[in-house]
N, C-alpha and C. Protein backbone atom coordinates (compact mmCIF):
# COMPACT_ATOMS: atom_id res chain seq x y z
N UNK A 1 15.18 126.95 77.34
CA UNK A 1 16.07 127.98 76.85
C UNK A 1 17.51 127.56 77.10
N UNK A 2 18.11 127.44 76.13
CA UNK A 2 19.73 127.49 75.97
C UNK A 2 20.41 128.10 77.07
N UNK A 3 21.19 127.58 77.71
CA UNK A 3 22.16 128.39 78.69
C UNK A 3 23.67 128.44 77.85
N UNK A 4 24.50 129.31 77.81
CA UNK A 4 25.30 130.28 77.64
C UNK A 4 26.29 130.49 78.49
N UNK A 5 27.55 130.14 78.09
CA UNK A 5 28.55 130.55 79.19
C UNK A 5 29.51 131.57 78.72
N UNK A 6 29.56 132.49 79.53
CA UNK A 6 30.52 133.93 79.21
C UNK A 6 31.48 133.57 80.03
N UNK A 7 31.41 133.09 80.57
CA UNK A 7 33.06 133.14 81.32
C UNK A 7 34.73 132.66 80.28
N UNK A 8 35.82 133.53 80.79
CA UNK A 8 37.07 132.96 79.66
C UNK A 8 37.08 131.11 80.07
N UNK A 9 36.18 130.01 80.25
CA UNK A 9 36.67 129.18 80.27
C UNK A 9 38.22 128.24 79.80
N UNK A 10 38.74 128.62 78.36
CA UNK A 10 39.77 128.49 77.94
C UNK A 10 40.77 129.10 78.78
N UNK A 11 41.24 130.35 79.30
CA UNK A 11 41.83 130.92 79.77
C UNK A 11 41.81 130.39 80.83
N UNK A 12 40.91 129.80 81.98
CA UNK A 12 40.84 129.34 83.12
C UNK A 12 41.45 127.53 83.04
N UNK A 13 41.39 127.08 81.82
CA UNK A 13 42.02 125.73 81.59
C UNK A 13 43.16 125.99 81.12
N UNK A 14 43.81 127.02 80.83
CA UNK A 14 44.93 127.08 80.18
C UNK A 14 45.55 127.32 81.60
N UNK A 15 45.57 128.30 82.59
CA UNK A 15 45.72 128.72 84.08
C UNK A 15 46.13 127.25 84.54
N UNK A 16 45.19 126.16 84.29
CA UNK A 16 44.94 125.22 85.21
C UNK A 16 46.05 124.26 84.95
N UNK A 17 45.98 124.08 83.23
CA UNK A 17 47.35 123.28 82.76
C UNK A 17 48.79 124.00 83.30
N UNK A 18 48.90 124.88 83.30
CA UNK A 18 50.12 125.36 83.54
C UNK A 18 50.64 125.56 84.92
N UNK A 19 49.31 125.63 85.78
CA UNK A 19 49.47 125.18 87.29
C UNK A 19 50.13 123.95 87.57
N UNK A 20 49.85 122.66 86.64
CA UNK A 20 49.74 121.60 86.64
C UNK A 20 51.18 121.20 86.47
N UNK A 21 51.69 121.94 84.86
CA UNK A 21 52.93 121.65 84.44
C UNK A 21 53.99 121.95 85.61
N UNK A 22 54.01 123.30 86.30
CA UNK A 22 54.75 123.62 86.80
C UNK A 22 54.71 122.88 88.11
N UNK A 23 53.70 122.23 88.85
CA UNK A 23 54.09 121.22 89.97
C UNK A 23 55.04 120.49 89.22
N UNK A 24 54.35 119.99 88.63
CA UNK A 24 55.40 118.41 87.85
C UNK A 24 56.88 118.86 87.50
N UNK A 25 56.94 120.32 87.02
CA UNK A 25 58.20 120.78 86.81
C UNK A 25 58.78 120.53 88.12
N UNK A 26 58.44 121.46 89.04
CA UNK A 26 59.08 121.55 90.35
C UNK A 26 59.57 119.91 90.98
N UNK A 27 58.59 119.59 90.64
CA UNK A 27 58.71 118.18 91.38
C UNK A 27 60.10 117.17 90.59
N UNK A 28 59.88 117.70 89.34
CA UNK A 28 60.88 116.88 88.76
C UNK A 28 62.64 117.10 89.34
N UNK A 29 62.47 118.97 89.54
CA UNK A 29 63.16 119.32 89.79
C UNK A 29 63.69 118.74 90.91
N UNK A 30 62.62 118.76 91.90
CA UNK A 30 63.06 118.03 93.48
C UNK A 30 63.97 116.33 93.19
N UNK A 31 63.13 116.05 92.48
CA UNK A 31 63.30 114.38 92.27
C UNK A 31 64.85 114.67 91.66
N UNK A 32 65.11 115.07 90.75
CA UNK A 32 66.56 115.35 90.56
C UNK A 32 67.35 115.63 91.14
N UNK A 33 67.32 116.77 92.41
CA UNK A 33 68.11 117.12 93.20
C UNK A 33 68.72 116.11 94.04
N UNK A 34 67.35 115.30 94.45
CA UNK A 34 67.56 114.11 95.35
C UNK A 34 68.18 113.19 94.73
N UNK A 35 67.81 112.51 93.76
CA UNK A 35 68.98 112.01 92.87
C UNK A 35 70.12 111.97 92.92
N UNK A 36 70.30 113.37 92.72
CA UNK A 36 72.10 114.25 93.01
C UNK A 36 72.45 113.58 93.69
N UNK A 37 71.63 113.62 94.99
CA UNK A 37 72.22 114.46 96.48
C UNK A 37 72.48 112.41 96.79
N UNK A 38 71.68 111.58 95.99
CA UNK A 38 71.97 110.09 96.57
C UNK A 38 72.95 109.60 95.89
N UNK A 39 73.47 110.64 94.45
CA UNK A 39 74.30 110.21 93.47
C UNK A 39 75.74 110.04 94.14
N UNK A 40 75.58 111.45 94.89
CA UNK A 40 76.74 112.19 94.95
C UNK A 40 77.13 111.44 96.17
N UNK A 41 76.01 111.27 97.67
CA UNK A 41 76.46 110.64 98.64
C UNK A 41 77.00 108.78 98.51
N UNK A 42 76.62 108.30 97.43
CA UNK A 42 76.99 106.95 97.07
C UNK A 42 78.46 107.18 96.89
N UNK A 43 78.31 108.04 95.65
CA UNK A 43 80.23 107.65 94.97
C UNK A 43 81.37 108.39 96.19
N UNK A 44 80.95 109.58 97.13
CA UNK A 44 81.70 109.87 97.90
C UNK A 44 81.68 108.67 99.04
N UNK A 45 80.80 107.71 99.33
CA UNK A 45 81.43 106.61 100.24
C UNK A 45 82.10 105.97 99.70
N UNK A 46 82.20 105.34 97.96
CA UNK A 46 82.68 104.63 97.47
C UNK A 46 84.31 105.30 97.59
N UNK A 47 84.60 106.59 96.88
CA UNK A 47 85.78 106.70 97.42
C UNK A 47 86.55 106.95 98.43
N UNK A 48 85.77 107.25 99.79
CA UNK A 48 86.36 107.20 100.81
C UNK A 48 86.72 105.71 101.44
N UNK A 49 85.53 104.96 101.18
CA UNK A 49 85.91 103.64 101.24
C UNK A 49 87.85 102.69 100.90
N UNK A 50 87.16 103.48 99.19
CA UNK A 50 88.91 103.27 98.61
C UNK A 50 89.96 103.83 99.33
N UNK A 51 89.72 104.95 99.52
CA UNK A 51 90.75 105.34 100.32
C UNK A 51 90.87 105.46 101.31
N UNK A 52 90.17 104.71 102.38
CA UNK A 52 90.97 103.71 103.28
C UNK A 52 91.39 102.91 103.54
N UNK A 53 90.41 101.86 102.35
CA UNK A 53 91.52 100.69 101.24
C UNK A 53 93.59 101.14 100.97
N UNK A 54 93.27 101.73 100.55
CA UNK A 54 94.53 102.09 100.36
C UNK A 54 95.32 102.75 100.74
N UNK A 55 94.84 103.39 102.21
CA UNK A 55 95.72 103.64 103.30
C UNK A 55 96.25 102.19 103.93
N UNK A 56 95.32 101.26 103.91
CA UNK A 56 95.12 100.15 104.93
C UNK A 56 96.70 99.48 104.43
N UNK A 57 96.24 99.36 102.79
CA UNK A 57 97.65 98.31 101.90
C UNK A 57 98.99 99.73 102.22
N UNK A 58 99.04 100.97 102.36
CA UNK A 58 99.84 101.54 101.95
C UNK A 58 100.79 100.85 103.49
N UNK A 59 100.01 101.06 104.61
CA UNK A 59 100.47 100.30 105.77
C UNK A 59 101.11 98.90 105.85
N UNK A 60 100.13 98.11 105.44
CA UNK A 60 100.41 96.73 105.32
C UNK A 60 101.78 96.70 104.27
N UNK A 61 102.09 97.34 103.32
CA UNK A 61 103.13 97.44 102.55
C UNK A 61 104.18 97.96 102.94
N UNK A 62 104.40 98.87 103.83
CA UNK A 62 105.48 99.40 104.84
C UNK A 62 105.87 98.04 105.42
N UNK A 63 104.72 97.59 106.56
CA UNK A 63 105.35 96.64 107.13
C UNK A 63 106.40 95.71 106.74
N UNK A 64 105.55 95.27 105.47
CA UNK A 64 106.29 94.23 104.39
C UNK A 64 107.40 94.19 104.10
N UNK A 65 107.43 95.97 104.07
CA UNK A 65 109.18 96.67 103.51
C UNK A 65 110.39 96.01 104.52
N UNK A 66 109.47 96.83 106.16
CA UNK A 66 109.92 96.54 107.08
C UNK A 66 110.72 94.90 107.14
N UNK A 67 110.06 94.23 107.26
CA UNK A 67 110.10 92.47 107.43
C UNK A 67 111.14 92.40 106.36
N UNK A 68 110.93 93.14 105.22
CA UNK A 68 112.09 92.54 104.15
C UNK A 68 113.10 93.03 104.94
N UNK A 69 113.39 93.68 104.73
CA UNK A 69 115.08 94.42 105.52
C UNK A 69 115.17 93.37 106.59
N UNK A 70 114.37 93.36 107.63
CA UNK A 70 115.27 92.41 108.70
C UNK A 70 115.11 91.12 108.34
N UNK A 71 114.79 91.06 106.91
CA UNK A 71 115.05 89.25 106.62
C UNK A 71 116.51 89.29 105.85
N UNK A 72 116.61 90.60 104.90
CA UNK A 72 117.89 90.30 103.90
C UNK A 72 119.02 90.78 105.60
N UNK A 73 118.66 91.74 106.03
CA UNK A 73 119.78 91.45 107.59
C UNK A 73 120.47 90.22 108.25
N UNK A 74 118.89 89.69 108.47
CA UNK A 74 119.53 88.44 108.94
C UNK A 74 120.05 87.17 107.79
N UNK A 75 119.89 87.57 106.64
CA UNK A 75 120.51 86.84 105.32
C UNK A 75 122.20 87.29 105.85
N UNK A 76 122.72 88.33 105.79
CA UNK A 76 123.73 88.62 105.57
C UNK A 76 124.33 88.48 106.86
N UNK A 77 123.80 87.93 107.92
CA UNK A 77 124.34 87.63 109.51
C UNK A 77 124.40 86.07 109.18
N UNK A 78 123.52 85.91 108.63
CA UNK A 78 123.90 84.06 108.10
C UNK A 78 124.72 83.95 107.38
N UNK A 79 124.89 84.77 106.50
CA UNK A 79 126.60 84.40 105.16
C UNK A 79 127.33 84.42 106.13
N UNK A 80 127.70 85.65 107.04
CA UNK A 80 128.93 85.90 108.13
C UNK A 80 128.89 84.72 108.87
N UNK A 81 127.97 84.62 109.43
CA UNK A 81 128.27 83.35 110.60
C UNK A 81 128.93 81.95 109.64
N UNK A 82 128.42 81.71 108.51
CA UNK A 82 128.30 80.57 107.94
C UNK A 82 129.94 80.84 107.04
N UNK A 83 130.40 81.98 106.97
CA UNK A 83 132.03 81.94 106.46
C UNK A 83 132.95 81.85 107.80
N UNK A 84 131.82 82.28 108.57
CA UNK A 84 133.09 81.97 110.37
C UNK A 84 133.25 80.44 110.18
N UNK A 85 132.11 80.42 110.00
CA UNK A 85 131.78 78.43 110.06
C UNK A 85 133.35 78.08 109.17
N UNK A 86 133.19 78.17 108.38
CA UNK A 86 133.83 77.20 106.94
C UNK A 86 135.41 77.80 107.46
N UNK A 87 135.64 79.00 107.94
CA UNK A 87 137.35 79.11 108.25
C UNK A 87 137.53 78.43 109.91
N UNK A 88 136.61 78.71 110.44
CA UNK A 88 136.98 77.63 111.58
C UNK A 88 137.43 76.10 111.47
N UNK A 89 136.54 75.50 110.52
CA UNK A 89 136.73 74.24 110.19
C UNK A 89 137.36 74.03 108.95
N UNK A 90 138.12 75.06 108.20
CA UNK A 90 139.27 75.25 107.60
C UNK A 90 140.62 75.02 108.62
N UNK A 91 140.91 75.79 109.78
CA UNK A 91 141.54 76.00 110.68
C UNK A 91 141.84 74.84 111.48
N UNK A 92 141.01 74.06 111.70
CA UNK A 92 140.72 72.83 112.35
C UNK A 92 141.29 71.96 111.82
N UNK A 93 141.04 71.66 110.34
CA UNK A 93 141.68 70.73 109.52
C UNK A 93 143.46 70.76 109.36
N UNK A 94 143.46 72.18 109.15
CA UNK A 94 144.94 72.21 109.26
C UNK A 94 145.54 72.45 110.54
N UNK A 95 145.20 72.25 111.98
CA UNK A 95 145.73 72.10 112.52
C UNK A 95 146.36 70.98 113.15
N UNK A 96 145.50 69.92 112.62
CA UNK A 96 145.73 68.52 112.33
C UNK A 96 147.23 68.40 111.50
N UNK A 97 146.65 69.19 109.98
CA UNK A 97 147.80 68.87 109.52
C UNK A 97 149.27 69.94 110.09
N UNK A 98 148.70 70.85 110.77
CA UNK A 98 150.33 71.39 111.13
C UNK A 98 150.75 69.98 112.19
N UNK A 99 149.92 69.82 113.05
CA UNK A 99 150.73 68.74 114.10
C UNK A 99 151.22 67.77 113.31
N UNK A 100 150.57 67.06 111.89
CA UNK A 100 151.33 66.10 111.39
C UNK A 100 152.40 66.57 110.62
N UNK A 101 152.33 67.54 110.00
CA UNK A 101 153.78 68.10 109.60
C UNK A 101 154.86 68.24 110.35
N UNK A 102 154.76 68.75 111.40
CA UNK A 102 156.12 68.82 112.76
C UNK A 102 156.31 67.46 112.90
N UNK A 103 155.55 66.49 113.38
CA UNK A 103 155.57 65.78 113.50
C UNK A 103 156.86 64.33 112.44
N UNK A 104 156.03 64.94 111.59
CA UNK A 104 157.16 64.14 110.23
C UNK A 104 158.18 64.59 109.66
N UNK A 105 158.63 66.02 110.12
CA UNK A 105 159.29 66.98 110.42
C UNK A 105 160.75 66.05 110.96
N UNK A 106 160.31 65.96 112.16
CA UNK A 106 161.07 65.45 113.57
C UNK A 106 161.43 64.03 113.04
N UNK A 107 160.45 63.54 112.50
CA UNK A 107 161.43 61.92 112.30
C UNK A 107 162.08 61.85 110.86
N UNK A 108 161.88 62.66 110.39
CA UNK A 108 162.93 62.28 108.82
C UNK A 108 164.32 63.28 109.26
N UNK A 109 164.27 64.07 109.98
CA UNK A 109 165.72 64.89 110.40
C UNK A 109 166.68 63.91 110.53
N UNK A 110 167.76 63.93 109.57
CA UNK A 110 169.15 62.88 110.23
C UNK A 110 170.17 63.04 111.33
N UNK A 111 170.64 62.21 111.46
CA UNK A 111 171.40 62.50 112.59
C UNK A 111 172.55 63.45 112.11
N UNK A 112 173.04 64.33 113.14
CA UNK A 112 173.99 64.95 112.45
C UNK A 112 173.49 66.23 111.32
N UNK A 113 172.01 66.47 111.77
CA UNK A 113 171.33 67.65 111.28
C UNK A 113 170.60 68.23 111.93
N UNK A 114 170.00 69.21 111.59
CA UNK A 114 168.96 70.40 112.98
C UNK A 114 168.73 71.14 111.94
N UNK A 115 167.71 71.45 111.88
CA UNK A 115 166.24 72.62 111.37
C UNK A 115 166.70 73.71 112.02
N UNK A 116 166.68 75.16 111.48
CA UNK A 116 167.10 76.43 111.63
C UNK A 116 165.99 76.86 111.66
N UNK A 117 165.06 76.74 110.73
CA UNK A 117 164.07 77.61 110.12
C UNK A 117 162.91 77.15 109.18
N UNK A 118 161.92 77.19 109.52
CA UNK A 118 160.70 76.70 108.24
C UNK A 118 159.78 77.89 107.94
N UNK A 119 159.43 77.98 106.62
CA UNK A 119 158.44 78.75 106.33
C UNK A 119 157.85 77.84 105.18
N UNK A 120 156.53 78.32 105.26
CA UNK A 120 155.46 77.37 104.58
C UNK A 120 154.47 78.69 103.66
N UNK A 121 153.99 78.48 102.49
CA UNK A 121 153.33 79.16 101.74
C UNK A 121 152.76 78.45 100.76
N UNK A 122 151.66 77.98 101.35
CA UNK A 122 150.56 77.19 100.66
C UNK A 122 151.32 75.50 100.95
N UNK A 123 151.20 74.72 99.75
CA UNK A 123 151.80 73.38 100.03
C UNK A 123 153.34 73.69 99.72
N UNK A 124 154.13 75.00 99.34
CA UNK A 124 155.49 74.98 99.42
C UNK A 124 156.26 75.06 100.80
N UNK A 125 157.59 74.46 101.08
CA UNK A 125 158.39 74.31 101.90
C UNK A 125 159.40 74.93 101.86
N UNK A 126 160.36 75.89 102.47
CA UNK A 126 161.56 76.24 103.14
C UNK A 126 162.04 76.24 104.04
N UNK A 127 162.98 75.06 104.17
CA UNK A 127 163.89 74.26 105.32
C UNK A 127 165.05 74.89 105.09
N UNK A 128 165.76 75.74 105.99
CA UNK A 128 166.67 76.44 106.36
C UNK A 128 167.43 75.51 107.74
N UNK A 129 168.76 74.62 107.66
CA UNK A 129 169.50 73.98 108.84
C UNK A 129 170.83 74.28 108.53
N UNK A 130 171.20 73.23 109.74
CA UNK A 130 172.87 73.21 109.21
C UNK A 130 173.18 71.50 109.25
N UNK A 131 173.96 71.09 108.97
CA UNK A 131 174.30 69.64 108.97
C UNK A 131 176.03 69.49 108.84
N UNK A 132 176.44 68.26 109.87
CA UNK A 132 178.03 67.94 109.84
C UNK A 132 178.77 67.74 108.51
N UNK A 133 178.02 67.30 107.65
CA UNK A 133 178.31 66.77 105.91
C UNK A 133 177.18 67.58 105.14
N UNK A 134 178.01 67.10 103.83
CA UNK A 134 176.86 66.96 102.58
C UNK A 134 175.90 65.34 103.09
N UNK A 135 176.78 64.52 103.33
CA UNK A 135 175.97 63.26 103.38
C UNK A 135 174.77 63.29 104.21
N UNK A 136 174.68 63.89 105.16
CA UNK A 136 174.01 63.71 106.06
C UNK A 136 172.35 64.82 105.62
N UNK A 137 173.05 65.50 105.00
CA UNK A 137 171.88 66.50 103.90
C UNK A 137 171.18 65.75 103.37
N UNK A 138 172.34 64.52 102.40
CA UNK A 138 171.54 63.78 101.66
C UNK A 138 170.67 63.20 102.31
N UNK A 139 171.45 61.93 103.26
CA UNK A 139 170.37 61.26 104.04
C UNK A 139 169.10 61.98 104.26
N UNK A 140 169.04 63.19 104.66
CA UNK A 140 167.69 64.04 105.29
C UNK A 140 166.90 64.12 103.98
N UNK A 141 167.08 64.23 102.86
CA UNK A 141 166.35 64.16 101.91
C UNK A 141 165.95 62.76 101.27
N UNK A 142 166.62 61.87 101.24
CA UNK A 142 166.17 60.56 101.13
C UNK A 142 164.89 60.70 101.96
N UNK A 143 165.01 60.85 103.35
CA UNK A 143 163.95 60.68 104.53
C UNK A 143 162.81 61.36 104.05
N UNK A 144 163.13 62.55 103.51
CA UNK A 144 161.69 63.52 103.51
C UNK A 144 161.41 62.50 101.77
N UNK A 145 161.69 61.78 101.35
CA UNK A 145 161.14 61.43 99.57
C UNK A 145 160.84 59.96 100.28
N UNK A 146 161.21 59.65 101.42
CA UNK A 146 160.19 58.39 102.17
C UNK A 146 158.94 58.75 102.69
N UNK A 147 158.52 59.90 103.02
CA UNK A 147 158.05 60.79 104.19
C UNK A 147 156.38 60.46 103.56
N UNK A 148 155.40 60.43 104.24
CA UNK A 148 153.92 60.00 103.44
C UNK A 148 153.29 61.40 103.54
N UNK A 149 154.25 62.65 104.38
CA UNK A 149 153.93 63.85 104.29
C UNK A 149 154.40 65.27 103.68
N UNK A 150 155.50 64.79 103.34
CA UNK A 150 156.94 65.64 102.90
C UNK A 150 157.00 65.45 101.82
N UNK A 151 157.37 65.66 100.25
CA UNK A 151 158.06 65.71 99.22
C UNK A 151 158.61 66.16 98.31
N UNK A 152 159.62 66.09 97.50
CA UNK A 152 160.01 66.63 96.11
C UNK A 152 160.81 66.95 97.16
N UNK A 153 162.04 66.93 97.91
CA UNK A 153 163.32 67.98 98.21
C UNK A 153 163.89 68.12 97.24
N UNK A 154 164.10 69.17 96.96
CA UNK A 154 165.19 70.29 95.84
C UNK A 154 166.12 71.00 96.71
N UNK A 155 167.42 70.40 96.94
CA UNK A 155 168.50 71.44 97.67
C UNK A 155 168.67 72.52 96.68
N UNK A 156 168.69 73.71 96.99
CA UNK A 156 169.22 74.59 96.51
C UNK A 156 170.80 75.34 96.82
N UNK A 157 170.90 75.19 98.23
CA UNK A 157 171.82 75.84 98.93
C UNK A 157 172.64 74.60 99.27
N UNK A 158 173.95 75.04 99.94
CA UNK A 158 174.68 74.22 100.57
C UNK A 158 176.48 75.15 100.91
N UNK A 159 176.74 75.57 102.14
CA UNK A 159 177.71 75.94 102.13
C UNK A 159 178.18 75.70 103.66
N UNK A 160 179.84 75.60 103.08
CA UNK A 160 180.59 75.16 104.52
C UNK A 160 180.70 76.94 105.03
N UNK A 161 180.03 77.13 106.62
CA UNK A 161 180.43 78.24 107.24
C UNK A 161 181.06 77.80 108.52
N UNK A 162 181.80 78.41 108.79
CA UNK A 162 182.53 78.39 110.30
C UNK A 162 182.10 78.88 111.52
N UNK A 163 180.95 78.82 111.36
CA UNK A 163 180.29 79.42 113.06
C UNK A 163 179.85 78.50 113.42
N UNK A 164 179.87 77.52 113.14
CA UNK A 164 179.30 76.24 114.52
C UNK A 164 180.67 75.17 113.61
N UNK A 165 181.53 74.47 114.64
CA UNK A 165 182.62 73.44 113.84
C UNK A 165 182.19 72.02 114.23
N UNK A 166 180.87 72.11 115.23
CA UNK A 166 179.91 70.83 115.30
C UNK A 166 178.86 70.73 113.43
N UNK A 167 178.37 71.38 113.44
CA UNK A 167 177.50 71.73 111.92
C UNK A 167 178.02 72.88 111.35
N UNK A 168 178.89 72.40 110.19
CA UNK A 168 179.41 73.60 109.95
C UNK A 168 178.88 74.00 108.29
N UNK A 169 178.33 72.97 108.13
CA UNK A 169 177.07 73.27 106.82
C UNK A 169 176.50 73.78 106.77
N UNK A 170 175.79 74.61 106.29
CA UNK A 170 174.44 75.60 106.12
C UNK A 170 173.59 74.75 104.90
N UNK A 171 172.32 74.78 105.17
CA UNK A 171 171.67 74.24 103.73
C UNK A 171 170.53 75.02 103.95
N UNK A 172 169.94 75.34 102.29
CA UNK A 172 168.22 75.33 102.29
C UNK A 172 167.71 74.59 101.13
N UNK A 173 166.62 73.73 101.59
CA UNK A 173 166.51 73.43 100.73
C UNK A 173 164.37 73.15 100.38
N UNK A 174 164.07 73.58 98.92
CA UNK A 174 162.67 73.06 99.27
C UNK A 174 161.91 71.97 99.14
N UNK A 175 160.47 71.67 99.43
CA UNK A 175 160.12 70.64 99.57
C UNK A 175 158.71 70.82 99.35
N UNK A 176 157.66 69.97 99.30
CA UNK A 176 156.29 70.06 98.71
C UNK A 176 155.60 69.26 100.39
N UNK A 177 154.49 69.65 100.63
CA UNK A 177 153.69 69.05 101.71
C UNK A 177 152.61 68.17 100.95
N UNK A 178 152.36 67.00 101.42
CA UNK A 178 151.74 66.31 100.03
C UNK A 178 150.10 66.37 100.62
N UNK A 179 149.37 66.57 99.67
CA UNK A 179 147.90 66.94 100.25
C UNK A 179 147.12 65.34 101.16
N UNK A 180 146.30 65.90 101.70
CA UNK A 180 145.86 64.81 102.85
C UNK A 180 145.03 63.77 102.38
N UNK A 181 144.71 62.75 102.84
CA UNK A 181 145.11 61.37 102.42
C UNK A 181 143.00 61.25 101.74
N UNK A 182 142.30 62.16 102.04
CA UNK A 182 140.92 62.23 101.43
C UNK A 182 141.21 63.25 100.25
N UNK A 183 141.76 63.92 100.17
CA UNK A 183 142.24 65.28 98.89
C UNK A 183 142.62 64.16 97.88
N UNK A 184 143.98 63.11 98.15
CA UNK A 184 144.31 62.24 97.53
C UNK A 184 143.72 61.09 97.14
N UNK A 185 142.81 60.81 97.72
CA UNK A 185 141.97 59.70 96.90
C UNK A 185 141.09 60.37 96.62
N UNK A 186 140.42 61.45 96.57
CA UNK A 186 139.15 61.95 95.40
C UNK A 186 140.51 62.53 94.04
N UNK A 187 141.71 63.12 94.26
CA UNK A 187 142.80 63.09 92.78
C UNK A 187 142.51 60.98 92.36
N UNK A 188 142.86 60.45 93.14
CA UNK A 188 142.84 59.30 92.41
C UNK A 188 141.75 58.46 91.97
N UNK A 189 140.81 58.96 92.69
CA UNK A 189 139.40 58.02 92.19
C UNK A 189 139.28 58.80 90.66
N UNK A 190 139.32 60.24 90.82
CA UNK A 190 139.39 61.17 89.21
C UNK A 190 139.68 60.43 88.74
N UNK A 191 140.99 60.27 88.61
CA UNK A 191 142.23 59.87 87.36
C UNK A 191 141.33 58.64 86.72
N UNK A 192 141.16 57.78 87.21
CA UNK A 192 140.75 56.13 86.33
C UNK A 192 139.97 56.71 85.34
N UNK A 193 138.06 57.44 85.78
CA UNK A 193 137.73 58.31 85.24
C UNK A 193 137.90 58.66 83.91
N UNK A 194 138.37 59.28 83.98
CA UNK A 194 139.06 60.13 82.86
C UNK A 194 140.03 59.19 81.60
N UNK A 195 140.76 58.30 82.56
CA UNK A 195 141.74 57.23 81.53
C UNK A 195 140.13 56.53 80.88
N UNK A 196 139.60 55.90 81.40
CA UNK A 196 137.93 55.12 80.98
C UNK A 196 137.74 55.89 80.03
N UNK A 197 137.44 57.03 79.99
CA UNK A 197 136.64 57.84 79.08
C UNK A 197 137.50 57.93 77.71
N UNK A 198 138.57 58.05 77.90
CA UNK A 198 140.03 58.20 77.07
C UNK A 198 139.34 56.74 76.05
């Protein structure tokens, strides 16, 4: 004899699928969350990472700043020192040439003349004396157009005053300081130069 089943079997497999679906739902659900939750904890190390990356350079870049400044500092303590340099040994040079100027000063003076007064402004000369004659003026200028330091005298002045009846001349007259004897041979090594090229 045939056996027969009354029970809702369908209904009890339909129960069973949908038991089924909904683990897998849930589960998917879980699996996603976790996902998230590894998504989310990855890229938040990644940018914390960065950004302590870039705290690290924002530091290291200060410093940098730092170091620049006390390098262009000490740039501009080196120009200073290094223009002390160049007027010291500006200073130096011409003190050479002031001693040789007095110096050549003193031996082209004629007899029968005396220096009052000098002022100097650049290579120009103003010799302010007195002298017994005109002649003796002259002579003094002959001397300074011998002079290997002195040149061009141009009297300008010349008058008889009565306050000294030893020198009773007054003169001024100017004169050129002739540049120093390395200034003058780099002018003359030029010159050929230039005639060659001519």
């Amino acid at each position: 004899m045939a056996k027969i089943n009354l029970l809702p079997w369908r209904e009890e497999r339909r129960k069973s699928q949908q038991r089924q679906f909904n683990g897998m739902l849930g589960l998917a659900a879980v699996a996603g969350l976790v996902l998230s939750a590894l998504v989310y904890l990855y890229y938040s190390g990644q940018v914390t990472g960065q950004n302590q990356r870039n705290e690290l350079l924002r530091q290291e870049i200060a410093a940098v700043e730092v170091k620049i400044k006390e390098i262009e500092e000490l740039d501009k303590r080196k120009e200073s020192l290094l223009a002390r340099k160049r007027v010291i040994e500006e200073l130096q040079g011409k003190r050479y040439e002031m001693v040789s100027l007095f110096t050549e000063l003193a031996k082209t003076i004629a007899d029968g003349a005396q220096i009052s007064t000098i002022r100097q402004s650049g290579p120009d000369l103003v010799i302010q004396g007195r002298a017994q004659s005109n002649a003796r003026v002259s002579s003094y200028m002959r001397n300074i157009m011998a002079s290997p330091v002195v040149s061009d005298p141009d009297l300008t002045v010349i008058e008889a005053r009565g306050g000294d009846r030893a020198l009773p001349y007054e003169f001024i007259l100017n004169a050129k300081v002739k540049a120093p004897a390395a200034e003058a041979g780099q002018d003359t090594g030029a010159a050929p130069e230039q005639g060659g090229a001519q």
